[in-house]
N, C-alpha and C. Protein backbone atom coordinates (compact mmCIF):
# COMPACT_ATOMS: atom_id res chain seq x y z
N UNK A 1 31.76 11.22 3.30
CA UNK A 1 30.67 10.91 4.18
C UNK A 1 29.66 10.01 3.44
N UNK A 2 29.26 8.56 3.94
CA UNK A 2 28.22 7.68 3.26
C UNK A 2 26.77 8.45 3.52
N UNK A 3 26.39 8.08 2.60
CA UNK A 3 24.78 8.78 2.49
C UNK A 3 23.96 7.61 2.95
N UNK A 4 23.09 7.92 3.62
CA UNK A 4 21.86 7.20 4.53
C UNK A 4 21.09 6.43 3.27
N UNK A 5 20.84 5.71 3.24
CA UNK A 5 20.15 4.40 1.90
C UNK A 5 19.03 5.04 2.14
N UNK A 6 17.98 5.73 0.76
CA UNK A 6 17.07 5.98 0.63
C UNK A 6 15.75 4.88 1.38
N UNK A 7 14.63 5.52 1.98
CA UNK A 7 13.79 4.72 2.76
C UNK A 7 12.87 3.37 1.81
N UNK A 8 12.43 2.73 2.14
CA UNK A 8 11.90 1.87 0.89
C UNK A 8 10.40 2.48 0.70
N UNK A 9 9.38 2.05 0.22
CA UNK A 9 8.21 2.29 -0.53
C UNK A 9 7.36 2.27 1.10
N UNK A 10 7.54 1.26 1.39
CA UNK A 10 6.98 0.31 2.45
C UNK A 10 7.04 1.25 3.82
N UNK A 11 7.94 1.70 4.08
CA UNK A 11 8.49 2.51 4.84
C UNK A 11 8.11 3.94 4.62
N UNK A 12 7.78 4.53 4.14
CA UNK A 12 7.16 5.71 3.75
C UNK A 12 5.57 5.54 3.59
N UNK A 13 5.58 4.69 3.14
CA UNK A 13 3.85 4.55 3.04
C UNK A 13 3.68 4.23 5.01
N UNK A 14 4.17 3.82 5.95
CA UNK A 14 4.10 3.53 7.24
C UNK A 14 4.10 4.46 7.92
N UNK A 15 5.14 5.69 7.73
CA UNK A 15 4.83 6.52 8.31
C UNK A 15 3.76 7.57 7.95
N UNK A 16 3.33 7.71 6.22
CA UNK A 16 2.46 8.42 6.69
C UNK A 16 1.22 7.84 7.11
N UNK A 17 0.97 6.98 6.65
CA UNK A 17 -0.61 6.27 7.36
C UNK A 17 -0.35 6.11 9.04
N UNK A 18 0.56 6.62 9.77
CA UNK A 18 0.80 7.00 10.99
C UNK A 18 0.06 8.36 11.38
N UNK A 19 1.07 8.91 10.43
CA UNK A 19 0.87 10.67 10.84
C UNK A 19 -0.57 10.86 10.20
N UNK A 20 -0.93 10.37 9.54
CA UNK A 20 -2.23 10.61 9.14
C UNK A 20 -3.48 10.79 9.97
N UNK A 21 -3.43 9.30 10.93
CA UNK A 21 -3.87 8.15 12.27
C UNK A 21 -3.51 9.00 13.20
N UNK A 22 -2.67 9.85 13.34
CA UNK A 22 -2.41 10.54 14.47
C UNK A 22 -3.04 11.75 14.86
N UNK A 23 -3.39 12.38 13.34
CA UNK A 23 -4.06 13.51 13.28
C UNK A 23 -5.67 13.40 12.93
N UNK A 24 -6.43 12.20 12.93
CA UNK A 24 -7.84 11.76 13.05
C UNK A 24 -8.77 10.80 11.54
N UNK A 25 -7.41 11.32 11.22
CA UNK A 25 -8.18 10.35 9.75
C UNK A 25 -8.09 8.66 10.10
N UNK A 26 -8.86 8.41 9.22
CA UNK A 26 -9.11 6.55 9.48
C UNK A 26 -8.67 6.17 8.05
N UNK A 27 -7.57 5.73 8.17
CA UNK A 27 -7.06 5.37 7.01
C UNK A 27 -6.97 3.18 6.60
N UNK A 28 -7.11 3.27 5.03
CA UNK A 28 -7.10 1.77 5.03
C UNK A 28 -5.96 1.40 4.16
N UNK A 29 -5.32 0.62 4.50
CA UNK A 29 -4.49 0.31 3.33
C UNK A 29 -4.95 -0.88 2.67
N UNK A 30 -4.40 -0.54 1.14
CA UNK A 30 -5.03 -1.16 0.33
C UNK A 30 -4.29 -2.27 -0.07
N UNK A 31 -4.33 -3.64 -0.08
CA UNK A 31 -3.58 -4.70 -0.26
C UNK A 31 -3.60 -5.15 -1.82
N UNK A 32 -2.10 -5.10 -2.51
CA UNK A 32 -2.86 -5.56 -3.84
C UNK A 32 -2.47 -6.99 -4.28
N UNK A 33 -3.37 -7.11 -5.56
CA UNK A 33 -2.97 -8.72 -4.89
C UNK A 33 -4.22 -9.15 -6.04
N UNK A 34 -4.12 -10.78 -6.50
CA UNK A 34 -4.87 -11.19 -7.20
C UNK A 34 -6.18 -10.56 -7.81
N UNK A 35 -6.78 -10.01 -8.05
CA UNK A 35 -8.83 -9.74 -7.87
C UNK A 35 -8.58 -8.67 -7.70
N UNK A 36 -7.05 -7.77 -7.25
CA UNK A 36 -7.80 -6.16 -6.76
C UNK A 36 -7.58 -5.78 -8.03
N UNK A 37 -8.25 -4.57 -8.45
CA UNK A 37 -8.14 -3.36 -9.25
C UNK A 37 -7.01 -2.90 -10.30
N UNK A 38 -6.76 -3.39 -10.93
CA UNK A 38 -5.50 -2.49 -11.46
C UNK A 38 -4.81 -1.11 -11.14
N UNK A 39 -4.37 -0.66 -10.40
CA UNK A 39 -4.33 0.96 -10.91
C UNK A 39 -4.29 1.65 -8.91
N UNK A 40 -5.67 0.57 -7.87
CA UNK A 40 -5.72 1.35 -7.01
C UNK A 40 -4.88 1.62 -6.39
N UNK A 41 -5.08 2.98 -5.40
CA UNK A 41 -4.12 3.53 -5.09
C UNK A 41 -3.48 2.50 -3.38
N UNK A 42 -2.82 3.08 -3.04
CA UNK A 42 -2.30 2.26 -1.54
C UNK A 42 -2.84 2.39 -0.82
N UNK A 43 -3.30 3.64 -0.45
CA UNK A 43 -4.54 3.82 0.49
C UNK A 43 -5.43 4.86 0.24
N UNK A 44 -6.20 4.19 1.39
CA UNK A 44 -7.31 5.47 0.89
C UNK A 44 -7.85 6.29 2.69
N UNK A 45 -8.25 7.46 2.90
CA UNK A 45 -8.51 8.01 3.80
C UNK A 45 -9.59 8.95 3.70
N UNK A 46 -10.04 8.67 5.56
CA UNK A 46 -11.44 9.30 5.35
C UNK A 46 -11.28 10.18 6.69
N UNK A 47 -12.09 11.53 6.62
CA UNK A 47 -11.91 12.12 7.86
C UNK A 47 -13.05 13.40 7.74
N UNK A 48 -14.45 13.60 7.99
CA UNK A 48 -15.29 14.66 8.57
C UNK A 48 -15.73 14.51 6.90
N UNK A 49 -16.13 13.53 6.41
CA UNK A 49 -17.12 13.14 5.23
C UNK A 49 -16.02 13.26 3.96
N UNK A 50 -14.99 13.41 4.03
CA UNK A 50 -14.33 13.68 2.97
C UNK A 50 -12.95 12.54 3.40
N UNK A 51 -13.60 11.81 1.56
CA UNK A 51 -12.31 10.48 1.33
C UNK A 51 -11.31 10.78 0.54
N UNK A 52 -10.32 10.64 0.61
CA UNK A 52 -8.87 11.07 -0.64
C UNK A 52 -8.08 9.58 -0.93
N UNK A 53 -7.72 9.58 -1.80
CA UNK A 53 -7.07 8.02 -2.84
C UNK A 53 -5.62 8.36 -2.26
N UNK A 54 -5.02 8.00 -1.82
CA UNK A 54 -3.35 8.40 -1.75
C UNK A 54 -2.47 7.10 -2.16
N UNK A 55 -1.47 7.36 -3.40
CA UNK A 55 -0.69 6.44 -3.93
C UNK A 55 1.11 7.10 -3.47
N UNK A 56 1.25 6.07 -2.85
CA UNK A 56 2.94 6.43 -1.69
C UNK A 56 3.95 5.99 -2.85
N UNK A 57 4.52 6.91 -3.15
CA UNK A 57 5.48 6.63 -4.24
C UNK A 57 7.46 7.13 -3.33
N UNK A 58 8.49 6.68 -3.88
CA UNK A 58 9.58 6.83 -3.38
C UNK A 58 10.16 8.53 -4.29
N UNK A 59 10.78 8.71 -3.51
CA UNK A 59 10.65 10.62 -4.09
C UNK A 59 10.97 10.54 -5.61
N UNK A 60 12.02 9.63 -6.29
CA UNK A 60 11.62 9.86 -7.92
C UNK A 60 11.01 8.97 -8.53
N UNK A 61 9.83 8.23 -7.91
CA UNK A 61 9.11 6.72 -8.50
C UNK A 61 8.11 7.87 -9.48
N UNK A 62 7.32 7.39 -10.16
CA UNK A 62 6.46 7.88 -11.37
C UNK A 62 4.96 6.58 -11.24
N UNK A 63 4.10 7.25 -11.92
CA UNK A 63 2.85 6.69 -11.66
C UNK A 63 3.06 5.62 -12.89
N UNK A 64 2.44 4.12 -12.86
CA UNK A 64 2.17 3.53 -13.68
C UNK A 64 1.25 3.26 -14.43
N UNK A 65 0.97 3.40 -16.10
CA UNK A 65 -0.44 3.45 -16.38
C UNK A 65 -1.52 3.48 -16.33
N UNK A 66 -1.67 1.99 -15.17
CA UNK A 66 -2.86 1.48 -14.81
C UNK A 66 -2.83 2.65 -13.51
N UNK A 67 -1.66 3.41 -12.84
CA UNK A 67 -1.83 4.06 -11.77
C UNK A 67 -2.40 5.66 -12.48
N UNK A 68 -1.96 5.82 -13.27
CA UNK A 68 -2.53 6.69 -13.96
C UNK A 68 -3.89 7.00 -14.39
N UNK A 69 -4.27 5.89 -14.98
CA UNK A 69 -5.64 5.91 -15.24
C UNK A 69 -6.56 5.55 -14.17
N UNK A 70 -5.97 5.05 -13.09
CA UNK A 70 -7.09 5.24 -11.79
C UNK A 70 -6.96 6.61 -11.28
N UNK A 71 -6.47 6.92 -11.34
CA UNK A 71 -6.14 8.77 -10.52
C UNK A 71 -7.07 9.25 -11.55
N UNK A 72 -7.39 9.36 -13.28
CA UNK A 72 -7.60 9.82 -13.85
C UNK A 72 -9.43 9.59 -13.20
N UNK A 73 -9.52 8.08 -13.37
CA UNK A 73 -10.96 8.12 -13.08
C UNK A 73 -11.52 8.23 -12.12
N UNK A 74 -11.28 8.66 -10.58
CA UNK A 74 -11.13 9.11 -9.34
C UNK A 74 -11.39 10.69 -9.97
N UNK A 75 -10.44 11.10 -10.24
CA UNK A 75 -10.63 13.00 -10.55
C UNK A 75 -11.72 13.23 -12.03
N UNK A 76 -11.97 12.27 -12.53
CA UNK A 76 -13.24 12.83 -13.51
C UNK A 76 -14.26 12.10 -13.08
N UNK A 77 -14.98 11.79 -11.77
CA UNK A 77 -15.57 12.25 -10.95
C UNK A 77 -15.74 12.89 -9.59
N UNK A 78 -14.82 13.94 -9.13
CA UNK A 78 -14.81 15.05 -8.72
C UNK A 78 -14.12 14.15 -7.35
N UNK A 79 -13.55 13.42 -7.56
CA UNK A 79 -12.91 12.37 -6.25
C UNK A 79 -11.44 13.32 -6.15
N UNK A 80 -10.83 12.99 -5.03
CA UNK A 80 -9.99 13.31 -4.53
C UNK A 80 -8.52 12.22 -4.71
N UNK A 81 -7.51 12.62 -5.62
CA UNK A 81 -6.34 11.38 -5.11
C UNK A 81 -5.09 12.44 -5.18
N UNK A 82 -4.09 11.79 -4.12
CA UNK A 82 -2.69 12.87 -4.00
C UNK A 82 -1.97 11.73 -4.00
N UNK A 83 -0.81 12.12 -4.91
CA UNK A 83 0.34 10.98 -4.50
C UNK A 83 1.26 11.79 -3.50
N UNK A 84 1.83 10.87 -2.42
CA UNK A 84 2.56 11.39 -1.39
C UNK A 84 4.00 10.63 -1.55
N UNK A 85 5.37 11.60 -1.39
CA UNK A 85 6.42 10.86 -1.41
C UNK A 85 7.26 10.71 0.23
N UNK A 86 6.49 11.53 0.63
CA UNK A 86 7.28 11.50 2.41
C UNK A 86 6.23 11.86 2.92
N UNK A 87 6.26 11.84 4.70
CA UNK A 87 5.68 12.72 5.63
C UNK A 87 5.03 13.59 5.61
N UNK A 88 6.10 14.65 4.80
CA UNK A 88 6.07 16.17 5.11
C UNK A 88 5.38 16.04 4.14
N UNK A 89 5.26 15.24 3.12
CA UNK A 89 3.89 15.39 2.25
C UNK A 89 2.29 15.34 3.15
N UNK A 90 2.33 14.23 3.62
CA UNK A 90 1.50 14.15 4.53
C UNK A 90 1.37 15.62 5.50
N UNK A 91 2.28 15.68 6.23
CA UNK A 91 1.88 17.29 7.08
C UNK A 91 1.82 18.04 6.14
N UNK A 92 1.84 18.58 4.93
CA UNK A 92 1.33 19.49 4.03
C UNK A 92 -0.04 19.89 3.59
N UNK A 93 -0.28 17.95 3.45
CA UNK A 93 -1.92 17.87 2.97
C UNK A 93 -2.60 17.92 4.36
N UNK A 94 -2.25 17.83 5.67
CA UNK A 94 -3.06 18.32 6.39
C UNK A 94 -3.22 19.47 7.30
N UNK A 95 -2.38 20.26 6.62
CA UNK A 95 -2.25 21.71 7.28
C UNK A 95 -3.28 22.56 6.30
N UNK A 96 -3.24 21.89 4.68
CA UNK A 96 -3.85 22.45 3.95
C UNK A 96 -5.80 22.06 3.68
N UNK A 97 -5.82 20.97 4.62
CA UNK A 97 -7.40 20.79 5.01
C UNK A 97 -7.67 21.88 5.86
């Protein structure tokens, strides 16, 4: 039996900034690209005063330095960042708000 080709980056980051959008958060995605940031995450979301960093990774991708050390400086000031690898990540983090 052929196995279904793992989803791409792009594609996972789509659906959850869907399911996210669906359930009331206002989410932005973050374009990277010349001038941005090293490190930021893909998106970021906001919903009833509270913002979270979310970096969409493919289920065995790993954070990169510069992704590292932005998560780092996000959480040592009391900021919020989750990396999400699917959906059900997404319905996790919002069952658990």
């Amino acid at each position: 039996m052929k196995r279904l080709p793992e989803p791409s980056e792009t594609i996972i980051l789509r659906q959850i900034r869907s399911f996210l959008q669906w359930h009331g958060w206002f989410v932005i995605r973050i374009q990277q690209g010349l001038g941005c940031h090293k490190g930021i995450s893909d998106l970021i979301a906001v919903k009833n005063g509270r913002t979270v960093f979310i970096e969409v990774k493919k289920p065995n991708g790993k954070l990169s330095d510069y992704q590292e050390r932005f998560k780092a400086t996000i959480e040592d000031r009391r900021g919020e960042y989750v990396v999400m690898r699917s959906v059900e990540d997404a319905k996790t983090f919002c069952w658990e708000v």
